[in-house]
N, C-alpha and C. Protein backbone atom coordinates (compact mmCIF):
# COMPACT_ATOMS: atom_id res chain seq x y z
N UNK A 1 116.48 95.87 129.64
CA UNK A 1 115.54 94.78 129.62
C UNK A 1 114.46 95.10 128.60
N UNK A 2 114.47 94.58 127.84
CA UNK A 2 113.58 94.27 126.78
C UNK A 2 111.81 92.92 126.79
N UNK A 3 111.10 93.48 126.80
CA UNK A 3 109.99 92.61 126.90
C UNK A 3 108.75 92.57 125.37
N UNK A 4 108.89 91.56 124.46
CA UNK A 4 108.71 91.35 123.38
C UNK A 4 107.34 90.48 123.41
N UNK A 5 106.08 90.80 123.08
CA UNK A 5 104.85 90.23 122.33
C UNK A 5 104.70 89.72 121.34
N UNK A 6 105.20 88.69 120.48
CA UNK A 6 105.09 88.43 119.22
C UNK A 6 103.93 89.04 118.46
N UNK A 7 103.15 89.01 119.29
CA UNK A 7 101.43 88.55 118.74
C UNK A 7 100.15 89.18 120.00
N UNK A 8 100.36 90.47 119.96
CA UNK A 8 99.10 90.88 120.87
C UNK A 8 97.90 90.53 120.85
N UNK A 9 97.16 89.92 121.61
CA UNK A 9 95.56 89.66 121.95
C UNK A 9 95.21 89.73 122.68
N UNK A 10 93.53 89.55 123.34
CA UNK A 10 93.25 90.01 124.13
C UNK A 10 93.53 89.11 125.65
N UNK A 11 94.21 88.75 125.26
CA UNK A 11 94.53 87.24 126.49
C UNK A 11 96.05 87.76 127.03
N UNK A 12 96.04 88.95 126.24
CA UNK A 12 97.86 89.46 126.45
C UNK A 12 97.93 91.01 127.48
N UNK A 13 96.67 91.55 127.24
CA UNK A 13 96.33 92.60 127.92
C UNK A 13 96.24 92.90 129.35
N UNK A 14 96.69 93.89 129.88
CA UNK A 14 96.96 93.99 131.28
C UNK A 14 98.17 94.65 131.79
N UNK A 15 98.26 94.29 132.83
CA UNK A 15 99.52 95.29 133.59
C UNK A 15 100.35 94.40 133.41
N UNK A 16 101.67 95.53 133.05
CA UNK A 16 102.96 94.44 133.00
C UNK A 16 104.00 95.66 133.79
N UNK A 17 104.62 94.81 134.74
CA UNK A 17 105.30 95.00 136.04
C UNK A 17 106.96 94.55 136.10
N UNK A 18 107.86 95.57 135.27
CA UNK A 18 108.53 94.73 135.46
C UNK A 18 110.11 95.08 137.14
N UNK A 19 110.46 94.06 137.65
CA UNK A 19 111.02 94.63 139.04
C UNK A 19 112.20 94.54 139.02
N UNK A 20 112.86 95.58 139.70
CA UNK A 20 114.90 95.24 140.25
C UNK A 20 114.69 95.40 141.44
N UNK A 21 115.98 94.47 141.93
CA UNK A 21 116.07 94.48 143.04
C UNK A 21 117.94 94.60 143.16
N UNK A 22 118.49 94.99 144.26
CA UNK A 22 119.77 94.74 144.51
C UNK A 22 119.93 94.54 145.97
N UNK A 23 121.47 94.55 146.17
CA UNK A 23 121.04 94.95 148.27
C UNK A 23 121.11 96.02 148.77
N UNK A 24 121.47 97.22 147.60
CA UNK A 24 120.89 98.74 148.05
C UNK A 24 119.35 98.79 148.17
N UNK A 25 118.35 98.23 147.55
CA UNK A 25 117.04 98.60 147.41
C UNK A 25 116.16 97.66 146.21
N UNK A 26 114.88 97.98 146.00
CA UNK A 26 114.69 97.52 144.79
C UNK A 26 113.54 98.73 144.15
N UNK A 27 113.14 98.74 143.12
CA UNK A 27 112.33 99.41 142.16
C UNK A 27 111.21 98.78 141.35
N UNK A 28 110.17 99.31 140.58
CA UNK A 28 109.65 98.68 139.82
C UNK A 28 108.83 100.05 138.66
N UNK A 29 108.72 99.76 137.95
CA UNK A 29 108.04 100.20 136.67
C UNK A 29 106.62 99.07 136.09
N UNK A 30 105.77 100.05 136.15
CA UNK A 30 104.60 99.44 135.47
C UNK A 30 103.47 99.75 134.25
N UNK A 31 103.01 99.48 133.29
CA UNK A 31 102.29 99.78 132.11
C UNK A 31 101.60 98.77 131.93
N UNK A 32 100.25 99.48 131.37
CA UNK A 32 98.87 98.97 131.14
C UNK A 32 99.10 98.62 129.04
N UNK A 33 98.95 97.54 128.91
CA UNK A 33 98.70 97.03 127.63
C UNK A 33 96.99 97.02 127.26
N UNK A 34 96.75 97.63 126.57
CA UNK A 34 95.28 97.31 125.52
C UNK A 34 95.08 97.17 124.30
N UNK A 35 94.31 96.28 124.20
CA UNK A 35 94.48 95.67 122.72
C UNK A 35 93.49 95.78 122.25
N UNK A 36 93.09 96.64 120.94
CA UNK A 36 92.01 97.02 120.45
C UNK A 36 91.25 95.79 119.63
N UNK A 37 90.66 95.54 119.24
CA UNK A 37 90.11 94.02 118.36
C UNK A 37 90.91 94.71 116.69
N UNK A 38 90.58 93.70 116.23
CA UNK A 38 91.83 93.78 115.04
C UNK A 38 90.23 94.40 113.76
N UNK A 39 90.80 95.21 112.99
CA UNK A 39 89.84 96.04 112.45
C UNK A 39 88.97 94.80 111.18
N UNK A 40 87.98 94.95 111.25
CA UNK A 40 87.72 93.68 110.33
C UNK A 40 87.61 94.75 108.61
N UNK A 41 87.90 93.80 107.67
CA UNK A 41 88.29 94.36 106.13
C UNK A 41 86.79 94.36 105.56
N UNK A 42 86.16 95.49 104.98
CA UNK A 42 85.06 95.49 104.52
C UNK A 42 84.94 94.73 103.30
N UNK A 43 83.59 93.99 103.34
CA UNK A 43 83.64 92.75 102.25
C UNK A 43 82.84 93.38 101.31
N UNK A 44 82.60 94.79 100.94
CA UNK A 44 81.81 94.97 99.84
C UNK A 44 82.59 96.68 99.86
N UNK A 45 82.97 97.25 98.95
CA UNK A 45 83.11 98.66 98.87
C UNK A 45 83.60 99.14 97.36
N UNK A 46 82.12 100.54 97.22
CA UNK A 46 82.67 100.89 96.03
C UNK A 46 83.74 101.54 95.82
N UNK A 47 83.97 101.32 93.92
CA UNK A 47 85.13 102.03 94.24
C UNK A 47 85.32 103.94 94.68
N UNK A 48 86.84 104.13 94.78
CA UNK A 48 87.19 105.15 95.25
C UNK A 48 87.98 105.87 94.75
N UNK A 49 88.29 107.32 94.08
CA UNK A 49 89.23 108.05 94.10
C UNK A 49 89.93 108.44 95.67
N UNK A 50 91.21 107.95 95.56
CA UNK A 50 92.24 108.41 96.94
C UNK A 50 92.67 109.69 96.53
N UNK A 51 93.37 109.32 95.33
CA UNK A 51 93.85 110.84 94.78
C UNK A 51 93.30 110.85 93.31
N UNK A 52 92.57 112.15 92.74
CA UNK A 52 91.96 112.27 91.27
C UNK A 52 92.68 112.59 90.57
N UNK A 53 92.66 112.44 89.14
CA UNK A 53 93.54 112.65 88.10
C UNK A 53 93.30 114.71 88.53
N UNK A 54 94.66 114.97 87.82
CA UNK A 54 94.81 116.59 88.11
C UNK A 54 95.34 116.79 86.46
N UNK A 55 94.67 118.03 86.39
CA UNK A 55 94.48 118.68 84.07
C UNK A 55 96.31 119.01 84.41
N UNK A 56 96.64 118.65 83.40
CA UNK A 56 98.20 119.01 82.50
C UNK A 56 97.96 119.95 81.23
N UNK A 57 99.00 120.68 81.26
CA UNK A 57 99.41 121.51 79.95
C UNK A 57 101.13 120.94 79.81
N UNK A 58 100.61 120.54 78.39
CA UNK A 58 102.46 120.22 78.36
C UNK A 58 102.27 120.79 76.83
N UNK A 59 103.81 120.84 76.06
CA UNK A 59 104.15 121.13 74.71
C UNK A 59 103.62 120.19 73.75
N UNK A 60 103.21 120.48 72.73
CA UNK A 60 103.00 119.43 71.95
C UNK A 60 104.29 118.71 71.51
N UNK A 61 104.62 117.31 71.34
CA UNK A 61 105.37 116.19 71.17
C UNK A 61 105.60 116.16 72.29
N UNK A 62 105.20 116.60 73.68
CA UNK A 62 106.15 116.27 75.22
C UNK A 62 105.11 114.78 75.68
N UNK A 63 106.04 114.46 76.32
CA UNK A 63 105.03 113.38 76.83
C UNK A 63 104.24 114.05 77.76
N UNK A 64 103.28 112.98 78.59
CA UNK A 64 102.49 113.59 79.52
C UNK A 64 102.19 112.19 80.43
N UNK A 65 101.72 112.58 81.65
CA UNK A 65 101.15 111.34 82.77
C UNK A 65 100.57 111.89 83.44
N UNK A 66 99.24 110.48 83.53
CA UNK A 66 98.16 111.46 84.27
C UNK A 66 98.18 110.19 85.49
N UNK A 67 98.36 110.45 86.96
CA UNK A 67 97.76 109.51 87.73
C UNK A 67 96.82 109.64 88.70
N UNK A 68 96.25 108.51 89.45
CA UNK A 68 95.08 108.43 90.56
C UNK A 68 95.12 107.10 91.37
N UNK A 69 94.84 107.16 92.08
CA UNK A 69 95.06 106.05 93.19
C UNK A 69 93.13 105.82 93.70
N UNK A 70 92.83 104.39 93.36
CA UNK A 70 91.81 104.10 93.51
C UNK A 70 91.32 102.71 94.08
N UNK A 71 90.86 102.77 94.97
CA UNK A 71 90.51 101.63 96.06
C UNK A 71 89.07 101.28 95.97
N UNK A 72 88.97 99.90 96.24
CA UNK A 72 87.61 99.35 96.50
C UNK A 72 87.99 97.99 96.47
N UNK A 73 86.25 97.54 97.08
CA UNK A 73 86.29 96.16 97.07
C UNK A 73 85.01 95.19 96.88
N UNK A 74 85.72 94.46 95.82
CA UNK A 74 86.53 93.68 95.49
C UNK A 74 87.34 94.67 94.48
N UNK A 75 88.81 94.56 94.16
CA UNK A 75 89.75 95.42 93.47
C UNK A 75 88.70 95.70 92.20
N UNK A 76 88.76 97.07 92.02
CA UNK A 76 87.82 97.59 90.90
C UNK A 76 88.62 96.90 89.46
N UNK A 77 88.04 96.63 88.56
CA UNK A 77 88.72 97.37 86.89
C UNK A 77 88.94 98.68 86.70
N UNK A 78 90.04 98.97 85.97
CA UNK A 78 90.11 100.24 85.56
C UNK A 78 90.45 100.58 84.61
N UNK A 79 89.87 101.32 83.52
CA UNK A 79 90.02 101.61 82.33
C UNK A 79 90.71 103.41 82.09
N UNK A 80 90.90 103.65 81.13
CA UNK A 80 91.12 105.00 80.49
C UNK A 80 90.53 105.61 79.67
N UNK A 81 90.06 106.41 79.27
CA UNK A 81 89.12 107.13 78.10
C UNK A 81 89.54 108.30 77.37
N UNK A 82 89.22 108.83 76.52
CA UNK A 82 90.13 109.77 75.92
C UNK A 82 88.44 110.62 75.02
């Protein structure tokens, strides 16, 4: 038996009970659902290094790549410099 929430809220929270019965006996199993409030998205944030560019040594004529992962909000610009 399978018991499916599309869509948790707080109107969904609570004990859920579910029961068998036969004409040997019956059973039941029970669990507490809580539903945390849904995280709200910050409407202003500077930006961020997640991960910073890291120094390379390569051969001369080798290629090279430098990356970084950078978050904020509203989505930053991002440029390169040399």
């Amino acid at each position: 038996m399978t018991l499916t929430l599309r869509q948790a809220d707080s109107n969904t929270q609570g004990v859920y009970v579910v029961k068998a019965k036969n004409h040997f006996g019956q059973s039941q199993s029970e669990a507490i659902l809580t539903v945390t409030p849904k995280p709200k998205k910050p409407e202003n944030v500077a930006p961020v290094f997640k991960v910073e560019l890291a120094d390379r040594t390569v051969n001369e004529a080798d290629p090279v790549r430098f990356e970084c992962v950078i978050s904020g909000v509203p989505k930053p610009v991002v440029s390169a410099l040399n």
